[in-house]
N, C-alpha and C. Protein backbone atom coordinates (compact mmCIF):
# COMPACT_ATOMS: atom_id res chain seq x y z
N UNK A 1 0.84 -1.18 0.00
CA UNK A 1 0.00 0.00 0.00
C UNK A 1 0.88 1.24 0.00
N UNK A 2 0.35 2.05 -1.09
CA UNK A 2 1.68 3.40 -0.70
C UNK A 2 1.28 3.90 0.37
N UNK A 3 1.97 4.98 1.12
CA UNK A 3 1.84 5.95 2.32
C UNK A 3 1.91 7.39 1.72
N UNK A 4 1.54 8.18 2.20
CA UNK A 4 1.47 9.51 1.61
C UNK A 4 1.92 10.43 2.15
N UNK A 5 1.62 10.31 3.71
CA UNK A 5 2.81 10.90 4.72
C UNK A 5 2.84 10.40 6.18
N UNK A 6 3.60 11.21 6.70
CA UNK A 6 3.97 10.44 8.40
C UNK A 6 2.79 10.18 8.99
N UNK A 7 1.08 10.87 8.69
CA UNK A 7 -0.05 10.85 9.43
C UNK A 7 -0.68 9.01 8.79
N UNK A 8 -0.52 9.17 7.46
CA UNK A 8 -1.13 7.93 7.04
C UNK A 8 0.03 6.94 7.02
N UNK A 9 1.23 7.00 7.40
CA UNK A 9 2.13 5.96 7.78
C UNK A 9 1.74 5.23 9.44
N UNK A 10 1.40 6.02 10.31
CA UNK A 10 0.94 6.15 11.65
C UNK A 10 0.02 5.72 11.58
N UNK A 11 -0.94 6.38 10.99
CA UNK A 11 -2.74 5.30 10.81
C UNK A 11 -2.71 4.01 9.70
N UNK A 12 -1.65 3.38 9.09
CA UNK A 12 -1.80 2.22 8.43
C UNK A 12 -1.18 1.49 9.81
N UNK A 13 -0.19 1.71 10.43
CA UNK A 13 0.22 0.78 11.57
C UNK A 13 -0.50 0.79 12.66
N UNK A 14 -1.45 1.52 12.86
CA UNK A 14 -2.43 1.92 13.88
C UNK A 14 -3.49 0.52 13.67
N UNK A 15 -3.95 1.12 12.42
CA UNK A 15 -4.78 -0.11 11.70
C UNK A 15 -4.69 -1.27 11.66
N UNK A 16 -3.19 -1.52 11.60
CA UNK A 16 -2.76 -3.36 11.08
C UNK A 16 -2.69 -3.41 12.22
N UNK A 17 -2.03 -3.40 13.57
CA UNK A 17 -2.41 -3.93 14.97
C UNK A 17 -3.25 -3.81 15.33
N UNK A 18 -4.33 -2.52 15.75
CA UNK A 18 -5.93 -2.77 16.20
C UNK A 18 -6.72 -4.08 15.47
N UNK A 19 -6.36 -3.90 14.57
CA UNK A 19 -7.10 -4.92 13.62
C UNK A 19 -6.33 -6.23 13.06
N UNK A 20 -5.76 -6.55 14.05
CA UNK A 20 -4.63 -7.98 13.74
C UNK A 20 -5.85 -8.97 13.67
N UNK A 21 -5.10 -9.78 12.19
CA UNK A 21 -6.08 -10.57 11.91
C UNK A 21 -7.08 -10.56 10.82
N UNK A 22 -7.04 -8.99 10.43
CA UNK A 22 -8.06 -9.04 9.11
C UNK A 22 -7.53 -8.27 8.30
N UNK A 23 -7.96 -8.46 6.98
CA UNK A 23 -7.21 -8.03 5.99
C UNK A 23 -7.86 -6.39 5.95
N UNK A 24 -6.65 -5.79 5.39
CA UNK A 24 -6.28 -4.08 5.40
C UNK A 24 -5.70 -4.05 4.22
N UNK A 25 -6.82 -3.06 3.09
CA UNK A 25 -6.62 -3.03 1.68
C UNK A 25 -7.11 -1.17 1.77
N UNK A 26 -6.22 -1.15 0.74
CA UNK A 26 -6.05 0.75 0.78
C UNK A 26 -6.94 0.77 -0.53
N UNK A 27 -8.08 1.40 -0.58
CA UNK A 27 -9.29 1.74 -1.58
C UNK A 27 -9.34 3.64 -1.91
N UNK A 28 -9.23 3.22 -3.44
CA UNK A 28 -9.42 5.10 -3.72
C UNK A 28 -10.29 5.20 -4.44
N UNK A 29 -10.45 7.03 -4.29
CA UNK A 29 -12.42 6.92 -4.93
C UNK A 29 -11.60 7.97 -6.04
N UNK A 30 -11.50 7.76 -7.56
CA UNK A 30 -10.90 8.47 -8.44
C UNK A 30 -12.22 9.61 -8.88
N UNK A 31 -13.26 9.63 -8.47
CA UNK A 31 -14.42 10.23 -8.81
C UNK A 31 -14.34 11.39 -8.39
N UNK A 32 -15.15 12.97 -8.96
CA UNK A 32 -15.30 14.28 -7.97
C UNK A 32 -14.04 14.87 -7.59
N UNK A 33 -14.24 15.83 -7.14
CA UNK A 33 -12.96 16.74 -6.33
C UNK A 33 -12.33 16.60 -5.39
N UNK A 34 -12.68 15.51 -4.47
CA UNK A 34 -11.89 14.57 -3.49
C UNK A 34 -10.51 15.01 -3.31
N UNK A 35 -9.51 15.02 -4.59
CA UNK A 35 -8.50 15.13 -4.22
C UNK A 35 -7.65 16.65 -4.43
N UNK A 36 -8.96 17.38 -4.49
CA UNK A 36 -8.49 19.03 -4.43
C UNK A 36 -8.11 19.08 -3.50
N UNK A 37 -9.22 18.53 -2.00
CA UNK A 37 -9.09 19.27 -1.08
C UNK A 37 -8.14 18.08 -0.21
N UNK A 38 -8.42 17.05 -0.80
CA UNK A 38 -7.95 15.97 0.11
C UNK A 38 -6.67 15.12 -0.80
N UNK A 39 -5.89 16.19 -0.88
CA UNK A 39 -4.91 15.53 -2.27
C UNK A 39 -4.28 13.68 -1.94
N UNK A 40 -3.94 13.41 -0.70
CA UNK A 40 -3.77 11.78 -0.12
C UNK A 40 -4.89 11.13 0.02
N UNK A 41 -5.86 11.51 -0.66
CA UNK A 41 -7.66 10.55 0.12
C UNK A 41 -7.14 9.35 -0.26
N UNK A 42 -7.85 8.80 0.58
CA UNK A 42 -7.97 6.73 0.48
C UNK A 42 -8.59 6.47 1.51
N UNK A 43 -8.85 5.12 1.34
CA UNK A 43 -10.25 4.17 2.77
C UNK A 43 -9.44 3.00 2.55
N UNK A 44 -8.96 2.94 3.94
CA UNK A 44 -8.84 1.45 4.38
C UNK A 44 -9.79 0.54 4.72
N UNK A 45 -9.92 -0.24 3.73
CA UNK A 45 -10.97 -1.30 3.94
C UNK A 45 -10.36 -2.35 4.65
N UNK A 46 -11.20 -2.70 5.87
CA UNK A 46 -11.21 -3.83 6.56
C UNK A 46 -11.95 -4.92 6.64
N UNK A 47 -11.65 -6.11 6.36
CA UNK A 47 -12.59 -7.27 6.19
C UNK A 47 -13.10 -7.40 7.79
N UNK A 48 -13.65 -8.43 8.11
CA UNK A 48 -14.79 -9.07 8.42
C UNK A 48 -13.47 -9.70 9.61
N UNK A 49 -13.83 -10.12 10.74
CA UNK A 49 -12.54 -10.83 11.42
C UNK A 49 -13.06 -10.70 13.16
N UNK A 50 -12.01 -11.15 14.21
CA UNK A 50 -12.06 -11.49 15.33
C UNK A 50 -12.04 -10.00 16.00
N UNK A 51 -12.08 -8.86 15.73
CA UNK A 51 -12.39 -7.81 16.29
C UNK A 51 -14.02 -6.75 16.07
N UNK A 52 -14.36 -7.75 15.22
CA UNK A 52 -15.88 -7.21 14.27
C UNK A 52 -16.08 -7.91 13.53
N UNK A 53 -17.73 -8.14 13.38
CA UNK A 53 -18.30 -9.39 12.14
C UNK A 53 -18.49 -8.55 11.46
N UNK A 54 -18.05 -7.68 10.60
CA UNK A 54 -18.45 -7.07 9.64
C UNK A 54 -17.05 -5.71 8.81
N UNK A 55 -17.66 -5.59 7.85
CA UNK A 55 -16.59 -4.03 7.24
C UNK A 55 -16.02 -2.94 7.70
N UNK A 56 -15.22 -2.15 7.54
CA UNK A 56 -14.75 -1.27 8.89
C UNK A 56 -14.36 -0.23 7.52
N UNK A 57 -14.23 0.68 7.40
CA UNK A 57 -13.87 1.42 6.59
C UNK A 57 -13.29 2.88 6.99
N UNK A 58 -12.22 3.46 6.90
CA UNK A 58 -11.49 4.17 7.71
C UNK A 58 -10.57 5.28 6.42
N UNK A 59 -10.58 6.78 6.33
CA UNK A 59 -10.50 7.68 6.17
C UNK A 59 -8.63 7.62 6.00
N UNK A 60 -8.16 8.37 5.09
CA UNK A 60 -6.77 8.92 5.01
C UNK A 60 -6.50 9.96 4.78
N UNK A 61 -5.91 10.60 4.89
CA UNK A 61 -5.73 12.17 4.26
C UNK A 61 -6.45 13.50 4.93
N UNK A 62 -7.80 13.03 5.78
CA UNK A 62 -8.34 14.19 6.10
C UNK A 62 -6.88 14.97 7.24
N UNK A 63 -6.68 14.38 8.06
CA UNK A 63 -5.24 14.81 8.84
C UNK A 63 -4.39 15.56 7.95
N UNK A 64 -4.09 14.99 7.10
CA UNK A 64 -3.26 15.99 6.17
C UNK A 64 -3.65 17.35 5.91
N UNK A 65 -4.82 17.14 5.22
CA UNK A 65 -5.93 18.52 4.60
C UNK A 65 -6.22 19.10 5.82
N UNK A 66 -6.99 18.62 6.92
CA UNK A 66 -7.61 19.47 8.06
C UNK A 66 -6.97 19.83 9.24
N UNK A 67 -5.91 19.30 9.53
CA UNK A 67 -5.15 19.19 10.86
C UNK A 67 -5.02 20.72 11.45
N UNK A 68 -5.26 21.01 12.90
CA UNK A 68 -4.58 22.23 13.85
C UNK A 68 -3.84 21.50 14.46
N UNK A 69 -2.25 22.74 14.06
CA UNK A 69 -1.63 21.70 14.86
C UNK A 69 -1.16 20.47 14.37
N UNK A 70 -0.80 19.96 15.98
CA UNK A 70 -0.54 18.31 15.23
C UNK A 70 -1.96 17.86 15.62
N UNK A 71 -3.09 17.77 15.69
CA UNK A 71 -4.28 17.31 16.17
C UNK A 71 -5.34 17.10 14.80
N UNK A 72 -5.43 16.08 14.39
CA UNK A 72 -6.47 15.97 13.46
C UNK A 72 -7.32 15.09 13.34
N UNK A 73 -8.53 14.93 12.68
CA UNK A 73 -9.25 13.65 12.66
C UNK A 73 -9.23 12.55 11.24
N UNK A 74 -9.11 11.81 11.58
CA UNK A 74 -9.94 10.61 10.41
C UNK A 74 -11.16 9.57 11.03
N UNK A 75 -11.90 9.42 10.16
CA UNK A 75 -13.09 8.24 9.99
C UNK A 75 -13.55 7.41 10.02
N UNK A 76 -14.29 6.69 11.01
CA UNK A 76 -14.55 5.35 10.74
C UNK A 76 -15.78 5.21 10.58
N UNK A 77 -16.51 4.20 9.18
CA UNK A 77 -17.51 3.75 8.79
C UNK A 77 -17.75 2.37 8.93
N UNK A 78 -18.91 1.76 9.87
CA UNK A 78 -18.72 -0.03 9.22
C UNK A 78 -19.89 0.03 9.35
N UNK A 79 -19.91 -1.57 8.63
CA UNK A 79 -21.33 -2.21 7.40
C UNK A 79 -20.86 -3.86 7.49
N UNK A 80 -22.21 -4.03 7.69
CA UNK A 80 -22.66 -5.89 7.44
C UNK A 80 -22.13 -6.12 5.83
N UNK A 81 -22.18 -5.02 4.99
CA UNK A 81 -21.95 -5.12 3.25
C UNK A 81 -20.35 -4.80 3.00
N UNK A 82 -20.15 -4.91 2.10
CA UNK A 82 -18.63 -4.69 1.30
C UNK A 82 -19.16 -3.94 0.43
N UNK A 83 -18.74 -2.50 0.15
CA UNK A 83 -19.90 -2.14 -1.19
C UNK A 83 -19.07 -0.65 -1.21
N UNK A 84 -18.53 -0.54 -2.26
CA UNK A 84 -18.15 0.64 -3.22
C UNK A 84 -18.42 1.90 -2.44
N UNK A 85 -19.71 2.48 -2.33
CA UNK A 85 -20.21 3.11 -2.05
C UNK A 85 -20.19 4.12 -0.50
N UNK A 86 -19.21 2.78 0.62
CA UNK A 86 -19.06 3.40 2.02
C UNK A 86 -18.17 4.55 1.55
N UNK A 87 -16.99 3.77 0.53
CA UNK A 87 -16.02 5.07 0.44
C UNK A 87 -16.68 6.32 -0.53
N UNK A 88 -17.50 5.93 -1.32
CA UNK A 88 -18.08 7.37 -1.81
C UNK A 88 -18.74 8.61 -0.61
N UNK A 89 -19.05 7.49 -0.28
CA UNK A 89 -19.83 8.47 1.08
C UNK A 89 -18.63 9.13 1.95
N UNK A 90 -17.74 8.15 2.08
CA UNK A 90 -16.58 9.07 3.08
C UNK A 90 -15.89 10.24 2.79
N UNK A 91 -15.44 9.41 0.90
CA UNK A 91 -14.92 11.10 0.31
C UNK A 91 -15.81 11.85 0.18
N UNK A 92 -16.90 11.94 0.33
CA UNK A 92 -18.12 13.67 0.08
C UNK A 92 -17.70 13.96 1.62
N UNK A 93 -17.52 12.99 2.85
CA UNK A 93 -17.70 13.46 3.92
C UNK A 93 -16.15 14.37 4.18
N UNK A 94 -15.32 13.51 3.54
CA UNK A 94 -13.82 14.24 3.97
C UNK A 94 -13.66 15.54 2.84
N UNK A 95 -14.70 15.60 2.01
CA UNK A 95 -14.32 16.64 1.17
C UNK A 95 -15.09 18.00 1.95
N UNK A 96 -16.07 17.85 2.43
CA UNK A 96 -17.17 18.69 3.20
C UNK A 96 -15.99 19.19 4.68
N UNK A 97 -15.22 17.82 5.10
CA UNK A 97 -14.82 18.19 6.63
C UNK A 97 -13.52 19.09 5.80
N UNK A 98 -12.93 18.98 4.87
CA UNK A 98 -11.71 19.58 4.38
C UNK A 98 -11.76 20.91 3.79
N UNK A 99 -13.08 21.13 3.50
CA UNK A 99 -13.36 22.17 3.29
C UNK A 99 -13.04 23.65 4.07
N UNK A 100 -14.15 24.73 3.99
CA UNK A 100 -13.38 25.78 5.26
C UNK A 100 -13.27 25.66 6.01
N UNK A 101 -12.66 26.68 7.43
CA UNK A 101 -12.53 25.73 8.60
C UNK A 101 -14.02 26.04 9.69
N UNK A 102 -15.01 26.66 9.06
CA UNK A 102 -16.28 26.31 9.85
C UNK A 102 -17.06 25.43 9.83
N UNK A 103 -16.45 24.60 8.49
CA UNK A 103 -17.43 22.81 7.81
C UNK A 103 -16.40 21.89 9.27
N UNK A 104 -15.58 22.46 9.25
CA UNK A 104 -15.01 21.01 10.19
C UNK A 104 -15.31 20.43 10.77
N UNK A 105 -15.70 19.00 10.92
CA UNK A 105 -16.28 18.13 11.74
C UNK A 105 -15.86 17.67 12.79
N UNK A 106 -16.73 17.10 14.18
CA UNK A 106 -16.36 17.08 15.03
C UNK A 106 -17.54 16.23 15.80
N UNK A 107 -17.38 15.64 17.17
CA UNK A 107 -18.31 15.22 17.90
C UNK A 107 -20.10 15.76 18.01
N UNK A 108 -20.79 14.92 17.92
CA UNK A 108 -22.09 15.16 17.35
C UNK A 108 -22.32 16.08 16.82
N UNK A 109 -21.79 16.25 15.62
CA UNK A 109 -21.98 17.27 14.40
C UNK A 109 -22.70 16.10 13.54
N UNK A 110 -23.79 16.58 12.69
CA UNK A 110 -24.46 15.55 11.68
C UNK A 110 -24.19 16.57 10.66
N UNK A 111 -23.97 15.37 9.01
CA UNK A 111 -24.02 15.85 7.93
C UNK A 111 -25.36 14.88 7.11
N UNK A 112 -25.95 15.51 6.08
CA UNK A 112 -26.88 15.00 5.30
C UNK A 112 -26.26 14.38 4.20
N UNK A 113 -26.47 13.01 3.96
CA UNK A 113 -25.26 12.36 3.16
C UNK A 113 -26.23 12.07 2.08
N UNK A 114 -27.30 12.74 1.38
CA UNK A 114 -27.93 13.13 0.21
C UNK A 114 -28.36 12.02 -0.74
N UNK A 115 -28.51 11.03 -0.05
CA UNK A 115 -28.92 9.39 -0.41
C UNK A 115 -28.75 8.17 0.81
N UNK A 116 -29.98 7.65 0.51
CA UNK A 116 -29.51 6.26 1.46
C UNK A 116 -28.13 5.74 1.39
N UNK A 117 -27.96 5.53 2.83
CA UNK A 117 -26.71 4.67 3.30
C UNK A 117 -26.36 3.91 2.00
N UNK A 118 -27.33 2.86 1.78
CA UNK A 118 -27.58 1.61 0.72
C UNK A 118 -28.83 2.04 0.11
N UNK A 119 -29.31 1.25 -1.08
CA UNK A 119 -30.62 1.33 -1.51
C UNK A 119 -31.34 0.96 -0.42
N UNK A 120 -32.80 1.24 -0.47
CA UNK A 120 -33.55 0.96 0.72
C UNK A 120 -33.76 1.42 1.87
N UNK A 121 -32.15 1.85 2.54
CA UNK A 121 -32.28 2.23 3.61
C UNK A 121 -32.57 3.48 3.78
N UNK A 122 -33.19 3.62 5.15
CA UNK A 122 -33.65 4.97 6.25
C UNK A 122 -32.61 5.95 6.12
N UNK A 123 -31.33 5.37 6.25
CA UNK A 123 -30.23 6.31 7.16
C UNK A 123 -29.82 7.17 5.82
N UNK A 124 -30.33 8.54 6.27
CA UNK A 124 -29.68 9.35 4.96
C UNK A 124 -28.76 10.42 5.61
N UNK A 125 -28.37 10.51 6.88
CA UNK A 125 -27.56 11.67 7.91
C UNK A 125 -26.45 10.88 8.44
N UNK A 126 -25.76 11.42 8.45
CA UNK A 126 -24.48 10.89 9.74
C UNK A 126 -24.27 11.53 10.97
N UNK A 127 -24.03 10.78 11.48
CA UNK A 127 -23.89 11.30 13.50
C UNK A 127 -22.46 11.08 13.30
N UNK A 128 -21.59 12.35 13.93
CA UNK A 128 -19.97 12.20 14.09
C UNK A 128 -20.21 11.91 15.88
N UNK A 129 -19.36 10.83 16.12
CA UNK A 129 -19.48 10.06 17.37
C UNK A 129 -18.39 9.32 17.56
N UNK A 130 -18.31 8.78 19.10
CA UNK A 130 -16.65 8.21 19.55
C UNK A 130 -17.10 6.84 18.84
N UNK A 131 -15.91 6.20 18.22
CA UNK A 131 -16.01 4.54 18.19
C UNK A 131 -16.21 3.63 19.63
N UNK A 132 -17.79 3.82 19.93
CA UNK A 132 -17.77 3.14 21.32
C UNK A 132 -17.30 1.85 20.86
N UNK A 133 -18.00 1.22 19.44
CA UNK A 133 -17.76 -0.37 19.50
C UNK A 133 -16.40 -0.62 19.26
N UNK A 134 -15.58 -0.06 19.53
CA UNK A 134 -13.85 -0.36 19.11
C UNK A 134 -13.18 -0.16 20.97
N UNK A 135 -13.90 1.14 21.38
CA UNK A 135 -13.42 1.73 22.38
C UNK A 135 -11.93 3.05 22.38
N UNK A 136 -11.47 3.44 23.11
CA UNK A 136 -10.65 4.18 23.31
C UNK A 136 -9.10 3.66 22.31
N UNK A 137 -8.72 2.76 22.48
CA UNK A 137 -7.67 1.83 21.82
C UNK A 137 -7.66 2.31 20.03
N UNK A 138 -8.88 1.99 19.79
CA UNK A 138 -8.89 2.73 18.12
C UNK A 138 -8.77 3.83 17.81
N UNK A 139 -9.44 4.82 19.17
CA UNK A 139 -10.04 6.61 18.84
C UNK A 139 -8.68 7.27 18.80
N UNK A 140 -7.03 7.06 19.24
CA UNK A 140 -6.40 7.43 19.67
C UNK A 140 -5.04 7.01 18.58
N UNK A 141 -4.55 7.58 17.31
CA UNK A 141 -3.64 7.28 16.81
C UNK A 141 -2.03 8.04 17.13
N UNK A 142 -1.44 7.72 18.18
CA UNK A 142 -0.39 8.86 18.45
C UNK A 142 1.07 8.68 17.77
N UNK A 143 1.59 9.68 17.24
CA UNK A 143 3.25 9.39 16.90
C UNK A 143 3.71 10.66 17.54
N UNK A 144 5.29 10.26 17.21
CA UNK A 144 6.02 11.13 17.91
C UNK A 144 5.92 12.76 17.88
N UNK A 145 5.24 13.50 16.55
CA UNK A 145 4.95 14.68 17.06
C UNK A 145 3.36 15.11 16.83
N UNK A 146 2.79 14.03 16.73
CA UNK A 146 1.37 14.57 16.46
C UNK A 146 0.82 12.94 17.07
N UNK A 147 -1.01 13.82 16.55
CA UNK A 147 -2.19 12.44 16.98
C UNK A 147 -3.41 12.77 16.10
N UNK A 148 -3.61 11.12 15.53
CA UNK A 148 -5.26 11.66 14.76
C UNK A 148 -6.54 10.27 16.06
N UNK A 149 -7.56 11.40 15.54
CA UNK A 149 -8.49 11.09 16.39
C UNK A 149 -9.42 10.79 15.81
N UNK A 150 -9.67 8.92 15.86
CA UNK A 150 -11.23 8.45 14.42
C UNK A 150 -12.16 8.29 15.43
N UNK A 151 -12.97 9.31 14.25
CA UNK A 151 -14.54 9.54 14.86
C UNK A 151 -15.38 8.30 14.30
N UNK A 152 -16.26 7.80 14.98
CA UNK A 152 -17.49 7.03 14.33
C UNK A 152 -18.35 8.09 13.35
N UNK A 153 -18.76 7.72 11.74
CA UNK A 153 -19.69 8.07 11.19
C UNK A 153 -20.28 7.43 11.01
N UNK A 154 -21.54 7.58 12.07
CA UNK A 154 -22.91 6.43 12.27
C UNK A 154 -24.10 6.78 11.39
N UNK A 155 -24.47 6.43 10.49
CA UNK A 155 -25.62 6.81 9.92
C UNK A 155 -26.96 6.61 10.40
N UNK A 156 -27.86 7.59 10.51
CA UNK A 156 -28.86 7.66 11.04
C UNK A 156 -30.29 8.26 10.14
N UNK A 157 -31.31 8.39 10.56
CA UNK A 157 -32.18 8.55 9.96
C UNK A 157 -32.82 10.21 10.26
N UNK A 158 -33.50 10.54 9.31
CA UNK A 158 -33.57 11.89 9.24
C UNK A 158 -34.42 12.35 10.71
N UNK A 159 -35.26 11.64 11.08
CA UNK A 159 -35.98 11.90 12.15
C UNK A 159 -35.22 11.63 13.45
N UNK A 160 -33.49 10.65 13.18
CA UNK A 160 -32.85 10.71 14.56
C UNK A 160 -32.32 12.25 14.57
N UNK A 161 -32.20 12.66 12.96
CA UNK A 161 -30.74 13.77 13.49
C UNK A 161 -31.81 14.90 14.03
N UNK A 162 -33.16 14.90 13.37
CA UNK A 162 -34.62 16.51 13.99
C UNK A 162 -34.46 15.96 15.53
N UNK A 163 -34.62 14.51 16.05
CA UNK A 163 -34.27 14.63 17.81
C UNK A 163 -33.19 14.89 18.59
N UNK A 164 -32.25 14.83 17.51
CA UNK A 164 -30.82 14.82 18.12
C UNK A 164 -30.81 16.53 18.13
N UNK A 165 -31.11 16.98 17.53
CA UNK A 165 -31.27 18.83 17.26
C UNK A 165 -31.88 19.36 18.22
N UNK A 166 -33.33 18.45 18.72
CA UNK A 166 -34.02 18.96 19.92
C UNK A 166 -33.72 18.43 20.94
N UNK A 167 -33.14 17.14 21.45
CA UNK A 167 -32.89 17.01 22.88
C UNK A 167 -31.44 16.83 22.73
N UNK A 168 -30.53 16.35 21.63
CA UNK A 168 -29.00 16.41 22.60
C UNK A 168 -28.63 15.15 21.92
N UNK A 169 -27.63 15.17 21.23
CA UNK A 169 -26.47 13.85 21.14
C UNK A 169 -26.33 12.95 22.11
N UNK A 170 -26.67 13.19 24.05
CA UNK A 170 -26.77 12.43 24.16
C UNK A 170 -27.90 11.73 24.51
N UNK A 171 -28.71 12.38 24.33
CA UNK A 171 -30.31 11.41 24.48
C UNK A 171 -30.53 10.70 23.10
N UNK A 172 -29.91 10.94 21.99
CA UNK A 172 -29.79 10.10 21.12
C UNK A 172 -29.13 8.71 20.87
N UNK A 173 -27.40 8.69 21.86
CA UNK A 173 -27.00 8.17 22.33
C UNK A 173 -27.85 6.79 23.08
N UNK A 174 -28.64 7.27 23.68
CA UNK A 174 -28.82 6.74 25.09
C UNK A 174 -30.25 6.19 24.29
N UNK A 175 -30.87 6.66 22.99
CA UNK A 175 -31.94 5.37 22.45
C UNK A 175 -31.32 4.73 22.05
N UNK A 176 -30.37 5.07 21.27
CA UNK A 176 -29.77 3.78 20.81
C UNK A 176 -28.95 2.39 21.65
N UNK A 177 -28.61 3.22 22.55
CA UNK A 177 -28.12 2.00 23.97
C UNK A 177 -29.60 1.37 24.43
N UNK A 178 -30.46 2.15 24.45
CA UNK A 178 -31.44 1.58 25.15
C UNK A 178 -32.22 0.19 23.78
N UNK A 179 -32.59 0.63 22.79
CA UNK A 179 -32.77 -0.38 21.56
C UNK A 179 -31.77 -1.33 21.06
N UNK A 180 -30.44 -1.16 21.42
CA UNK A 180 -29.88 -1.92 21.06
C UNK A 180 -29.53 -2.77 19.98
N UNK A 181 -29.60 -0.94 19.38
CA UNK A 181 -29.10 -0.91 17.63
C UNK A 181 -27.84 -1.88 17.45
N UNK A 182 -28.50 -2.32 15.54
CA UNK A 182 -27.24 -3.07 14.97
C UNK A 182 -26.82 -2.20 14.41
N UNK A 183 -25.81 -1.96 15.00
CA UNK A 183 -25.27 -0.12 14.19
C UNK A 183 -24.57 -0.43 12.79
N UNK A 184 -24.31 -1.95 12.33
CA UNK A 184 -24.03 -1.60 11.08
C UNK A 184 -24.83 -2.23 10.11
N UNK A 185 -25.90 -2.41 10.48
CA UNK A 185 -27.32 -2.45 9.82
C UNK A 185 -27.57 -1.70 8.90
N UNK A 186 -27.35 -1.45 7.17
CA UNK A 186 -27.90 -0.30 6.95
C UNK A 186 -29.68 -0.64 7.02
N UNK A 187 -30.18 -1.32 7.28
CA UNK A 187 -31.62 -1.17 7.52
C UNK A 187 -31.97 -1.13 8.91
N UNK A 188 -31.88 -0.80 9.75
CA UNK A 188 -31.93 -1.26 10.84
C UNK A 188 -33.07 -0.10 11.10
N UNK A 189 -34.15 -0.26 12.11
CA UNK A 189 -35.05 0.73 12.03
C UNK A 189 -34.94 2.05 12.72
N UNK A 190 -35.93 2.86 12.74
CA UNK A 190 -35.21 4.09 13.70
C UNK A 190 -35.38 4.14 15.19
N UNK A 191 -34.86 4.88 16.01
CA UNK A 191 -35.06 4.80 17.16
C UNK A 191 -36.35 5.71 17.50
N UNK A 192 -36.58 6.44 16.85
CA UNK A 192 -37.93 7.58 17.40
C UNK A 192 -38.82 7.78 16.18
């Protein structure tokens, strides 16, 4: 896999140990303006394995493009599916977060991702959120003069992000703990 710089050298080794055990393939989306803003974009695709039954899909380059500082973020997306399309969705998302610096994304910030997750599905918004299902161990990529920080992009449904607007990220949170969402369901139903 090439590397592009010291941030995505740091998050490919970040990756291959959190995720010992499943295969880690570097995916690019040659489509759109992606690489105006995000000139290193790529998604590490992660198979299916002993840390998650399912796809894991993970952001490169936004650190490069967006970083204060040494402090920046990259992405994590997962899905029951393998399907083209997580990374389309990531580059609109890293092209939107790379953008000016008032688009920048961050903890329960939602974006409108302007089509179902998948065909069929509800979830047309994303919730920026900690990787609870990984825990602290994933959220935290550090090298010697910097750190990137992967957010969960949870997709949700238009009527989670109108409650999440009126009561709070974390009472949104806290239906979904309470229902006991398959969070990488893209059908999975809504909470409210």
């Amino acid at each position: 896999m090439p590397v592009h710089s010291i941030a995505d050298a740091a998050l490919r080794v970040h990756l291959e140990a959190f995720f010992a055990d499943h295969a880690v393939e570097l995916r690019t989306w040659p489509h759109g303006p992606i690489h105006e803003r995000v000139p290193g974009f790529g998604v590490y695709a992660i198979s299916p394995g002993p840390r998650l039954k399912a796809w894991s899909y993970v952001t490169t380059g936004c650190w490069d493009a967006a970083h204060q500082g040494e402090h920046g973020l990259e992405f994590i997306l997962s899905c029951t599916r393998d399907d083209e399309r997580h990374v389309e969705r990531l580059a609109i998302l890293a092209h939107y977060h790379a953008g000016p610096p008032g688009q920048r994304l961050d903890l329960g910030h939602t974006t409108y991702a302007g089509e179902p997750w998948l065909p069929g599905s509800a979830l047309t918004h994303d919730l920026i959120a900690l990787p609870y299902a990984f825990g602290p161990d994933l959220e935290r990529c550090d090298w010697r003069n910097g750190h990137i920080r992967i957010l969960t992009v949870q997709p949700i449904t238009e009527a989670e992000r109108d409650f999440k607007v009126a009561e709070g990220v974390e009472a949104l949170e806290q239906r979904f703990e309470d229902a006991g969402i398959a969070w990488t369901d893209p059908f999975r139903p809504s909470v409210v």
